[in-house]
C-alpha atoms as a PDB file:
ATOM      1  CA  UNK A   1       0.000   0.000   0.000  1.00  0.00           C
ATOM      2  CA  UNK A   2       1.456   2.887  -1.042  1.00  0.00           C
ATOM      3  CA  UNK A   3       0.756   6.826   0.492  1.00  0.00           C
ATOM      4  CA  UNK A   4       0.150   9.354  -2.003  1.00  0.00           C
ATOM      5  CA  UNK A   5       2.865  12.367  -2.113  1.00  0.00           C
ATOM      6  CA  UNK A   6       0.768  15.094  -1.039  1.00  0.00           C
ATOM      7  CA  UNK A   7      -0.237  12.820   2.034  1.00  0.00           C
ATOM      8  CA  UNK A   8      -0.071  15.630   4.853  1.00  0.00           C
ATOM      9  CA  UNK A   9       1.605  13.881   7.726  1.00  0.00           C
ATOM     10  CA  UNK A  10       0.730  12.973  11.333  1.00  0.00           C
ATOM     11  CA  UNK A  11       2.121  15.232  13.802  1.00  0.00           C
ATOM     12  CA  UNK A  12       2.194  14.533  17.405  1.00  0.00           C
ATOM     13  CA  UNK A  13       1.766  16.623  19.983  1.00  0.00           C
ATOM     14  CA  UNK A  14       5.015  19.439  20.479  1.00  0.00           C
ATOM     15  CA  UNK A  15       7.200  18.110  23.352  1.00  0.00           C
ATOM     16  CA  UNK A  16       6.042  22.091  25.112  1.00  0.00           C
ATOM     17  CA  UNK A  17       4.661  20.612  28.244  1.00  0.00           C
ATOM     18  CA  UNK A  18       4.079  17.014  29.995  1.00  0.00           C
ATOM     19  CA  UNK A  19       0.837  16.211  32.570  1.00  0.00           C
ATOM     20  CA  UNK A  20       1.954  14.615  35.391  1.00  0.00           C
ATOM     21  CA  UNK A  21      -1.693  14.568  37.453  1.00  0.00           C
ATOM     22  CA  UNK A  22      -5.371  15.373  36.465  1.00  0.00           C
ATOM     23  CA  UNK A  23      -8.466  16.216  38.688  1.00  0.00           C
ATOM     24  CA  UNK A  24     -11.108  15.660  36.477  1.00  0.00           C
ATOM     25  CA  UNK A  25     -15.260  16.043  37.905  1.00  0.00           C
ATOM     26  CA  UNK A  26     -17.602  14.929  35.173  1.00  0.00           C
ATOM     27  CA  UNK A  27     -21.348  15.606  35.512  1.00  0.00           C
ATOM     28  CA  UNK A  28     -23.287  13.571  32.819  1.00  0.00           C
ATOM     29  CA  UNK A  29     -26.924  13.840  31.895  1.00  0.00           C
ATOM     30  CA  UNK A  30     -28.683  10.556  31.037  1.00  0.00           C
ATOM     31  CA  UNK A  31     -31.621  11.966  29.926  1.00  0.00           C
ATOM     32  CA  UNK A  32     -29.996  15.097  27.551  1.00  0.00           C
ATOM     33  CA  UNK A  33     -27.190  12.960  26.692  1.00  0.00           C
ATOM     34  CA  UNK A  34     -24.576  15.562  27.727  1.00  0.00           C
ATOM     35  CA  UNK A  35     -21.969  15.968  30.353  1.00  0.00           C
ATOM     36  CA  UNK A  36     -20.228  18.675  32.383  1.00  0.00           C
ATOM     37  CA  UNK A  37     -16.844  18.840  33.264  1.00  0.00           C
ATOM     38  CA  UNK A  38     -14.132  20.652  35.493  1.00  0.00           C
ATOM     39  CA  UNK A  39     -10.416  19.598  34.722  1.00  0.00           C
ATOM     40  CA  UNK A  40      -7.286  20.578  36.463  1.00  0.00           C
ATOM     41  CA  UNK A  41      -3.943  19.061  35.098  1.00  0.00           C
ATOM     42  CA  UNK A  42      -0.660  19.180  36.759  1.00  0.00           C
ATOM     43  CA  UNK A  43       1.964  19.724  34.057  1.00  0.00           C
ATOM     44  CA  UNK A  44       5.516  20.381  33.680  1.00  0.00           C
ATOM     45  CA  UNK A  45       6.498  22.778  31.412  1.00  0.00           C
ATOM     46  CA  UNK A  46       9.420  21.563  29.303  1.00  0.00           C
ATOM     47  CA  UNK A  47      10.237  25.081  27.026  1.00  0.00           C
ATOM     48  CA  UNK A  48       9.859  27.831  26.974  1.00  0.00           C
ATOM     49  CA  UNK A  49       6.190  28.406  25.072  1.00  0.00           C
ATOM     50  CA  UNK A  50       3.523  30.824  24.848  1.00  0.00           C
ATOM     51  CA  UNK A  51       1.118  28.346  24.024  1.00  0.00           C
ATOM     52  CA  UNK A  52      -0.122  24.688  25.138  1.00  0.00           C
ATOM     53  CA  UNK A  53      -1.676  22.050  22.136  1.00  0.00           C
ATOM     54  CA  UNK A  54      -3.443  19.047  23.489  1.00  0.00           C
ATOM     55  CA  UNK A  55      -6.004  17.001  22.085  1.00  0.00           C
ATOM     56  CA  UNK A  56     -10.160  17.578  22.359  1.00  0.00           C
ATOM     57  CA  UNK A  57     -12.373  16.114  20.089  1.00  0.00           C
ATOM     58  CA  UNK A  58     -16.017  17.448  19.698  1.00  0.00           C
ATOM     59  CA  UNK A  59     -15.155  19.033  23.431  1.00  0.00           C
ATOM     60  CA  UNK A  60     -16.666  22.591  24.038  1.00  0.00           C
ATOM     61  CA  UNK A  61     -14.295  24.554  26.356  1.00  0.00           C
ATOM     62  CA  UNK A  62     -16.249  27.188  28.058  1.00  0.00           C
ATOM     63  CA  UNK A  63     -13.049  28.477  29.990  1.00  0.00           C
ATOM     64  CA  UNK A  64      -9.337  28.076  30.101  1.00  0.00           C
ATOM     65  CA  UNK A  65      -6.722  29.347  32.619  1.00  0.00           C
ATOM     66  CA  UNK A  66      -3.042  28.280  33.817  1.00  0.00           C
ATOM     67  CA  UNK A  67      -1.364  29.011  37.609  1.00  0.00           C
ATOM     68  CA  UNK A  68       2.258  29.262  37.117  1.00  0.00           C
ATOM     69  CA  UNK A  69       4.950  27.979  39.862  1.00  0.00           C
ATOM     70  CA  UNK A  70       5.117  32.023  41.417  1.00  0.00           C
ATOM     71  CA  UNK A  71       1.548  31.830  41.570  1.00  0.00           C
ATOM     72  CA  UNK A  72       0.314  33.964  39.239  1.00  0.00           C
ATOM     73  CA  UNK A  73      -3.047  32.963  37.192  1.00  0.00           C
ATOM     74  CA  UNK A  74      -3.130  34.027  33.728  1.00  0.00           C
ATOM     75  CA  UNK A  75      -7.064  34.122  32.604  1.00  0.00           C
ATOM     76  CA  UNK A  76      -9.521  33.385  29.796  1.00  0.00           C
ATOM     77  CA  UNK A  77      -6.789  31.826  27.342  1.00  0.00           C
ATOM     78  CA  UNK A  78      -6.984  31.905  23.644  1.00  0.00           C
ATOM     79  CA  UNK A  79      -8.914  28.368  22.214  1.00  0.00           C
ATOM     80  CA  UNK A  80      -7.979  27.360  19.194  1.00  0.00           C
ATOM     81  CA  UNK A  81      -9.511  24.340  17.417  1.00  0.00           C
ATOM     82  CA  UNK A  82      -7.876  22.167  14.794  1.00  0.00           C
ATOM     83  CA  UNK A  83     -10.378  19.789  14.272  1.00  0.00           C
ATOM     84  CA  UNK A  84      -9.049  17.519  11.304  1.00  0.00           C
ATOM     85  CA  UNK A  85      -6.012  16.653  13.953  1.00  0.00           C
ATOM     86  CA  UNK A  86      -8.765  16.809  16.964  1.00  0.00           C
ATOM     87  CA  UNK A  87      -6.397  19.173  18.596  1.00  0.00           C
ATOM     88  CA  UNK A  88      -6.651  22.620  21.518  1.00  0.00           C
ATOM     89  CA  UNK A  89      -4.453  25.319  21.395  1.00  0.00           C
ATOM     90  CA  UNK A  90      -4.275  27.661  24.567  1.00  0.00           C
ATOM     91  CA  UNK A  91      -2.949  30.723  24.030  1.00  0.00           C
ATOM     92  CA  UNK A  92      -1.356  32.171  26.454  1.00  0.00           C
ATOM     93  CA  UNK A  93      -0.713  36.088  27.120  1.00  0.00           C
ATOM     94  CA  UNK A  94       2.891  35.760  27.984  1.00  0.00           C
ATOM     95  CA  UNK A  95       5.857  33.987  27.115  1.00  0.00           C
ATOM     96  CA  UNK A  96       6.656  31.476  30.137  1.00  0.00           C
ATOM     97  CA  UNK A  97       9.608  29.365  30.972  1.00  0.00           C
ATOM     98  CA  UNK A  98      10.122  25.874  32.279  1.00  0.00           C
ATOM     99  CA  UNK A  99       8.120  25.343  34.947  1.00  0.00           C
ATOM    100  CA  UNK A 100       5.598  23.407  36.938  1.00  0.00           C
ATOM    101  CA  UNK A 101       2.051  24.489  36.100  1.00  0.00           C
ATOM    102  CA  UNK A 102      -1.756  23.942  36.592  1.00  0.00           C
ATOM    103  CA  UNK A 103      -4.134  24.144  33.801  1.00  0.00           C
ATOM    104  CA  UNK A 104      -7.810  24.980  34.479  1.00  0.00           C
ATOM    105  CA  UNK A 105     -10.904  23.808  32.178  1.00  0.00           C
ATOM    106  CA  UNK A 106     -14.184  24.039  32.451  1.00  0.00           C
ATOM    107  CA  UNK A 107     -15.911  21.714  29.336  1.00  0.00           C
ATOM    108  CA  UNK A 108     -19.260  20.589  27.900  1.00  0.00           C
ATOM    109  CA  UNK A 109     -19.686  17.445  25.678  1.00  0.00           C
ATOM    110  CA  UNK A 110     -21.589  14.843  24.170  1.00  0.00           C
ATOM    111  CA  UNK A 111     -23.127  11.620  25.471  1.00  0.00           C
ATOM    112  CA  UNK A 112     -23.080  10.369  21.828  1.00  0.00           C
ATOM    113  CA  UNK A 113     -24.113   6.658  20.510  1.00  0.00           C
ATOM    114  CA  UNK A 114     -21.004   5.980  18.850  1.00  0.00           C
ATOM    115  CA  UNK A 115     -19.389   3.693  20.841  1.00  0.00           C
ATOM    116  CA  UNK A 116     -16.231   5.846  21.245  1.00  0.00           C
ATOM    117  CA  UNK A 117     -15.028   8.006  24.286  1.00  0.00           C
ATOM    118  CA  UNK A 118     -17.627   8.803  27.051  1.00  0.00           C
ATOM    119  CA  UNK A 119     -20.669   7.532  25.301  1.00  0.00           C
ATOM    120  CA  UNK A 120     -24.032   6.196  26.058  1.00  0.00           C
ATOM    121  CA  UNK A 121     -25.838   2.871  25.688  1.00  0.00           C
ATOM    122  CA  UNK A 122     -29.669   1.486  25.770  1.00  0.00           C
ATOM    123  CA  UNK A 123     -31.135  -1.557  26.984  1.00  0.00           C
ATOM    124  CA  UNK A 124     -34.421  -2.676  28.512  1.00  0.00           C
ATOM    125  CA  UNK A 125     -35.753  -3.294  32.435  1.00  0.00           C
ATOM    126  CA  UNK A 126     -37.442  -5.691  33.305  1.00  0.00           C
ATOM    127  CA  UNK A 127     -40.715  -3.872  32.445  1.00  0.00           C
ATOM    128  CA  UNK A 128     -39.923  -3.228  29.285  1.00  0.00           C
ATOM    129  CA  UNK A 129     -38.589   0.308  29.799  1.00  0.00           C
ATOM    130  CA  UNK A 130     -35.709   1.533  27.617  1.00  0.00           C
ATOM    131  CA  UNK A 131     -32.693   2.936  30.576  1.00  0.00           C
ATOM    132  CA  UNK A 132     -29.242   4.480  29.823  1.00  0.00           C
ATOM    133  CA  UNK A 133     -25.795   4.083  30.886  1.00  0.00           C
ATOM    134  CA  UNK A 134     -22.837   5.920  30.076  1.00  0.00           C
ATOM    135  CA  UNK A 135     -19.586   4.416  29.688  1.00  0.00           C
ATOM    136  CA  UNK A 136     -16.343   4.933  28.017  1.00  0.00           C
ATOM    137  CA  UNK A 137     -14.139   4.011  25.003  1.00  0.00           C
ATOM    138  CA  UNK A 138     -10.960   5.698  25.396  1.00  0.00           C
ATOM    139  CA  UNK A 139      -8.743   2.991  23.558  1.00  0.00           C
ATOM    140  CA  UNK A 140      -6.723   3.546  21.414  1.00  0.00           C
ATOM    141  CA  UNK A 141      -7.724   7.759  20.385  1.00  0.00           C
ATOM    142  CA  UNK A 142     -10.688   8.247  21.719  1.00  0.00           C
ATOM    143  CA  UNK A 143     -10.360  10.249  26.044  1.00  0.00           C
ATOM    144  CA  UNK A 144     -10.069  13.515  24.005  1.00  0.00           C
ATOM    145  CA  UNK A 145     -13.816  12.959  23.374  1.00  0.00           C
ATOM    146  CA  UNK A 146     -14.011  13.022  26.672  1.00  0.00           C
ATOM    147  CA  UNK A 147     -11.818  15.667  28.797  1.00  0.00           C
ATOM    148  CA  UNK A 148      -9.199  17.210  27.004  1.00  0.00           C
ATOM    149  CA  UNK A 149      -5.883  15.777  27.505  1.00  0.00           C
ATOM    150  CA  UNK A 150      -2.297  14.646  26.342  1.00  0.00           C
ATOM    151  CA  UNK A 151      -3.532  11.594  24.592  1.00  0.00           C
ATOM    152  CA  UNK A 152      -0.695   9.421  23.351  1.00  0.00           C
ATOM    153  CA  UNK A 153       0.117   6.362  25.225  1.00  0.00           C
ATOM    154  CA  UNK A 154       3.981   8.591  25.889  1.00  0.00           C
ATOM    155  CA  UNK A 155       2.684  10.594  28.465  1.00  0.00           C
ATOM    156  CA  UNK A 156       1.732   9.015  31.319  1.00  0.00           C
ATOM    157  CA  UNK A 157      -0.132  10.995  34.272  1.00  0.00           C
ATOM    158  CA  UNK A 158      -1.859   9.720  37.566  1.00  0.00           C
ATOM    159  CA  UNK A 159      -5.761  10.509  37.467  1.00  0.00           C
ATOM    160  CA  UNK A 160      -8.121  11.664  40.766  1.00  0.00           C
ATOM    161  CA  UNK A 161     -11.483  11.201  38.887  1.00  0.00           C
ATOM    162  CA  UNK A 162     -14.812  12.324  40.148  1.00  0.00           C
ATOM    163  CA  UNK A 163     -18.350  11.559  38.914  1.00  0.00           C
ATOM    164  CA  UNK A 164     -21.218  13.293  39.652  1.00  0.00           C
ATOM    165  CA  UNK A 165     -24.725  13.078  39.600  1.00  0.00           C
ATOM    166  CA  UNK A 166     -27.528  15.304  39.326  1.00  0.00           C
ATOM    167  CA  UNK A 167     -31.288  14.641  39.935  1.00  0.00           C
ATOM    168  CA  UNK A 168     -34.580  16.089  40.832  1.00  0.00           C
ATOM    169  CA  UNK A 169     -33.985  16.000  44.582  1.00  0.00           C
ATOM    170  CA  UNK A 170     -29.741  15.357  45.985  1.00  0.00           C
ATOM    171  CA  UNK A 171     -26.484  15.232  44.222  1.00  0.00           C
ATOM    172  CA  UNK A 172     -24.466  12.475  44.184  1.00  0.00           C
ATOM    173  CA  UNK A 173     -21.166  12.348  43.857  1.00  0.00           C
ATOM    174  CA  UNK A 174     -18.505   9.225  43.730  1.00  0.00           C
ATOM    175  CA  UNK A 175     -14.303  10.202  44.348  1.00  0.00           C
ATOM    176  CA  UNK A 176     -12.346   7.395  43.211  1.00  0.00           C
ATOM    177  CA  UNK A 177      -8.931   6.814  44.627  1.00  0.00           C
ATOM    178  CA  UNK A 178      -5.743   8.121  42.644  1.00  0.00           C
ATOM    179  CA  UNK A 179      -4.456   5.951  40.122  1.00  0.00           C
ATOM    180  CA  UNK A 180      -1.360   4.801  39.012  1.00  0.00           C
ATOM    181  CA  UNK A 181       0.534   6.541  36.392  1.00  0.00           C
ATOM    182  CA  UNK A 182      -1.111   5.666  33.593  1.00  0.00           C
ATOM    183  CA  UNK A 183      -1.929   6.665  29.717  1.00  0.00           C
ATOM    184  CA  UNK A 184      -5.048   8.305  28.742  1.00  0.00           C
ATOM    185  CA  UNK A 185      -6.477   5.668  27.300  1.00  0.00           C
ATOM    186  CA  UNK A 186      -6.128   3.561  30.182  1.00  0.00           C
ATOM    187  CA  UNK A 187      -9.145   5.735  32.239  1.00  0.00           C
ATOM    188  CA  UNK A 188     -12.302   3.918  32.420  1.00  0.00           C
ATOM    189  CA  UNK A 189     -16.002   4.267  34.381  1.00  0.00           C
ATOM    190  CA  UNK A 190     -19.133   4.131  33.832  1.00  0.00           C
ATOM    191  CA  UNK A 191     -22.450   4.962  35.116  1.00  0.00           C
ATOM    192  CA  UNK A 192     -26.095   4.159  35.724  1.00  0.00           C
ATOM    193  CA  UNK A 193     -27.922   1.743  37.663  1.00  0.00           C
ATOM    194  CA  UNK A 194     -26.039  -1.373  38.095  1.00  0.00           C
ATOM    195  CA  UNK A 195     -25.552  -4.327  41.088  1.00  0.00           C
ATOM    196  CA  UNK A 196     -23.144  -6.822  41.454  1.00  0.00           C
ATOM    197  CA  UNK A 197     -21.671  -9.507  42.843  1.00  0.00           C
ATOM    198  CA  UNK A 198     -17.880 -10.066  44.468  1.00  0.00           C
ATOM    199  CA  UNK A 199     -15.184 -12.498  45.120  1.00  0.00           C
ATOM    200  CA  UNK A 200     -11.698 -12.364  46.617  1.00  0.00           C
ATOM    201  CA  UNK A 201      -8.834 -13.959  45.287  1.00  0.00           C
ATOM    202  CA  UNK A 202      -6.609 -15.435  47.636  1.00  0.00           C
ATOM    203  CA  UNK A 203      -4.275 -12.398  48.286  1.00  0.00           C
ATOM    204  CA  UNK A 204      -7.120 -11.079  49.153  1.00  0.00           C
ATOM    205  CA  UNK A 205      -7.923  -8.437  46.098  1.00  0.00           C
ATOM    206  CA  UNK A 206     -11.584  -7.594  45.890  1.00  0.00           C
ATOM    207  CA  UNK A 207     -13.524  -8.327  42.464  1.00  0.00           C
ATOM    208  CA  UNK A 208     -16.498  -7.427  41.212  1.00  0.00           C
ATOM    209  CA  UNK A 209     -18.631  -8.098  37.828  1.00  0.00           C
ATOM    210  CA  UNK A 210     -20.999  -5.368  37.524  1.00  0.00           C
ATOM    211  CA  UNK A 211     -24.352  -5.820  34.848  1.00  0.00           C
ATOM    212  CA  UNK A 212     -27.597  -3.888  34.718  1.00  0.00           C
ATOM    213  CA  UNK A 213     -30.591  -4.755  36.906  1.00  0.00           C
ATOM    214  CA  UNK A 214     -31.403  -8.336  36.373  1.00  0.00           C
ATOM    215  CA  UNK A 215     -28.388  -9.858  34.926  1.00  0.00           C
ATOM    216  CA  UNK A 216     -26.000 -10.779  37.295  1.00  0.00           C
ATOM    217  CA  UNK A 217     -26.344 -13.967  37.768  1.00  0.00           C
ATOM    218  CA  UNK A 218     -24.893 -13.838  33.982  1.00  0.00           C
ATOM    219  CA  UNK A 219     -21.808 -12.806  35.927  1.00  0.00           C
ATOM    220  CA  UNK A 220     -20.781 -16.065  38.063  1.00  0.00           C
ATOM    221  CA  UNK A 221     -18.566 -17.264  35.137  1.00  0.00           C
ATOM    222  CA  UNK A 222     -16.812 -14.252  34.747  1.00  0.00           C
ATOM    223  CA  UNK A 223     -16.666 -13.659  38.466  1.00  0.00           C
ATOM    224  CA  UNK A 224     -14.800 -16.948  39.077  1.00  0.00           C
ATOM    225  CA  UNK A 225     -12.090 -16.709  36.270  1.00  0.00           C
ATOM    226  CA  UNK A 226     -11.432 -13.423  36.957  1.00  0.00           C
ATOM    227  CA  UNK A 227     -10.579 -14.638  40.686  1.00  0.00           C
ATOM    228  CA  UNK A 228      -8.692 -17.623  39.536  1.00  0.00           C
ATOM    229  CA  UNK A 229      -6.875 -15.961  36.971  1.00  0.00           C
ATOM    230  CA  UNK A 230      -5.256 -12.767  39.094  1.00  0.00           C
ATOM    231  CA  UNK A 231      -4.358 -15.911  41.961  1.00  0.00           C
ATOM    232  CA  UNK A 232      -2.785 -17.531  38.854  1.00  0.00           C
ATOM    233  CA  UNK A 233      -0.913 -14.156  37.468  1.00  0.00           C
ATOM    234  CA  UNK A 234       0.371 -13.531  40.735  1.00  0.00           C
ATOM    235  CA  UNK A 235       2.056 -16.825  41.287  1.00  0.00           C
ATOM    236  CA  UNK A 236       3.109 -17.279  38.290  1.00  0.00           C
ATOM    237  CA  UNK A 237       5.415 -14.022  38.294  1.00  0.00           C
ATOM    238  CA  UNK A 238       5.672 -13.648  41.465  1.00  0.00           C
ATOM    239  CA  UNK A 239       3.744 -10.241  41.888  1.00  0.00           C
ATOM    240  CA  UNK A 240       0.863  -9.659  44.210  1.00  0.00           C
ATOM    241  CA  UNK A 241      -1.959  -7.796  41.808  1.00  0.00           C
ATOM    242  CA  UNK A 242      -0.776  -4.098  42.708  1.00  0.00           C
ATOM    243  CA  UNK A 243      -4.046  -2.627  43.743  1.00  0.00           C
ATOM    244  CA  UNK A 244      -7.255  -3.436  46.295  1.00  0.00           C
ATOM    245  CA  UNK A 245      -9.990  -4.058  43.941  1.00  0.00           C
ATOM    246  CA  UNK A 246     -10.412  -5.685  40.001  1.00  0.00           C
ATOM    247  CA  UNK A 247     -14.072  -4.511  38.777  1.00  0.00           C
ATOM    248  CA  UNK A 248     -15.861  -6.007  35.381  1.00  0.00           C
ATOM    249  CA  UNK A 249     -18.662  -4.466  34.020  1.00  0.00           C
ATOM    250  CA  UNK A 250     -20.855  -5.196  31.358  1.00  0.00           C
ATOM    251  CA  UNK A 251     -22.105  -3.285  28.843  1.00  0.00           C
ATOM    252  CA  UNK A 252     -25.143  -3.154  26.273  1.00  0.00           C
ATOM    253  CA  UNK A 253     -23.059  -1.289  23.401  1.00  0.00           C
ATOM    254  CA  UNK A 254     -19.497  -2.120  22.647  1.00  0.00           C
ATOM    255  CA  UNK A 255     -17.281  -1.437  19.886  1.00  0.00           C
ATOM    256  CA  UNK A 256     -14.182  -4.066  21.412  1.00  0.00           C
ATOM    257  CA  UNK A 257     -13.620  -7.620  22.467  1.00  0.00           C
ATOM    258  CA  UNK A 258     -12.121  -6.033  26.257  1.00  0.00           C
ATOM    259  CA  UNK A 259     -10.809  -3.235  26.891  1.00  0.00           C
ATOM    260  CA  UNK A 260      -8.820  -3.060  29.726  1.00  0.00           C
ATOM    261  CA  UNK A 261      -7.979  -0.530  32.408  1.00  0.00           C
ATOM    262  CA  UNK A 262      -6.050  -0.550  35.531  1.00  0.00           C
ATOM    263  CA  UNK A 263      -8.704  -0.978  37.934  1.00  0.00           C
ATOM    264  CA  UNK A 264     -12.107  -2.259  35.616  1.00  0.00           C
ATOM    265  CA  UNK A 265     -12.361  -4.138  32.765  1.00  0.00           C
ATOM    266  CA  UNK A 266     -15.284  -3.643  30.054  1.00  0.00           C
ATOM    267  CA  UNK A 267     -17.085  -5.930  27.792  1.00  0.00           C
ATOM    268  CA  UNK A 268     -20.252  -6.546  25.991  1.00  0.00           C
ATOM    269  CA  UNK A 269     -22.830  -8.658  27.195  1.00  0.00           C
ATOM    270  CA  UNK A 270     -25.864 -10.303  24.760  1.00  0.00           C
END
């Protein structure tokens, strides 16, 4: 297969600036199909730049600000929007130098139905009533559709995610514990209304196999290889499963086989 000439070709992001943490709070909608969001990433700035490019795909970015190392908060950055290579540029007022820096979003985006980032799914209860649940695709391109973000696999950032949820009457909100460092495409959740059922494996790691109302009885077989297969993993090299829970869930609509995060794995059921 041969590439045409006048092929333009890809560019990565400029080496300007690394994450090394993100904060992220998303606030979805299950019945608008949209979702809030409040970022803050910990970078370190590598040159000196007066501009940031990350990726955001089909992400709205209602505000944009960076606190340098003195302190000092430069304000409602330029956005610039390349959408062919689903890249953000912030412009920034000011030349700055290497550094350690926090950038500040605040974001809207879709819910959407293609299978790809944070995205939702259908399937019926057990009266017959179509429900929702969000979940995510991030592998291999595809977290930019949902926060924006440095996303090739190269950089490598731990993650203190948030989820919140909005009815008629409270606000709920879920903090999940800081991650490894990790790539982008790594993150994983989901929400809606789900139950469960748990094992432990011998070194005493807590799983779980998640499903929609209803289903998870479905879950026993997956419940008990998972179990077996982390107590086989760890023997066999030696290393104790590095973290205090392994969740599965299952979801209506899914474009892979697996995909597979640090702490949940996600798969289709029938």
């Amino acid at each position: 297969m041969r590439c045409s000439a006048g092929a333009e070709k890809f560019e990565r992001l400029p080496e300007l600036a690394k994450p090394t943490h993100y904060t992220l709070v998303l606030t979805p909608d299950l019945k608008k199909f949209t979702f809030d969001g409040q970022e803050t990433a910990d970078i370190e700035v590598i040159e000196s730049t007066d501009y940031l490019k990350l990726h955001a795909n089909q992400i709205d970015i209602k505000n944009a600000e960076i606190t340098l190392s003195d302190g000092t908060v430069l304000k409602n950055l330029g956005i610039d929007y390349d959408k062919r290579w689903t890249t953000v540029t912030l412009k920034l007022p000011k030349q700055i130098g290497p550094q350690k820096a926090k950038v500040s979003l605040d974001f809207v985006g879709e819910l959407n139905d293609n299978m790809r980032g944070f995205y939702r799914s259908s399937y019926k209860d057990a009266a017959g009533n179509e429900r929702h649940i969000a979940s995510t695709q991030f592998e291999s391109t595809y977290a930019r559709l949902a926060f924006p973000c440095w996303d090739e696999p190269i950089y490598k950032a731990k993650f203190d995610n948030v989820i919140s949820e909005q009815n008629a009457n409270n606000k709920k909100v879920v903090k999940f514990a800081t991650t490894p460092p990790m790539s982008s495409y790594l993150v994983a959740f989901a929400v809606g209304e789900l139950e469960y059922i748990e094992g432990k494996t011998n070194g005493g790691c807590l799983v779980r196999v998640y499903t929609v109302p209803g289903k998870k009885n479905q879950g026993e077989f997956s419940l008990h290889v998972a179990v077996k297969a982390l107590d086989w993993y760890s023997k066999w090299f030696g290393i104790d499963y590095p973290l205090p829970k392994c969740d599965l869930i299952a979801i209506p609509d899914f474009s892979m086989g697996l995909l597979l995060g640090f702490f949940i794995k996600l798969s289709e059921f029938g």
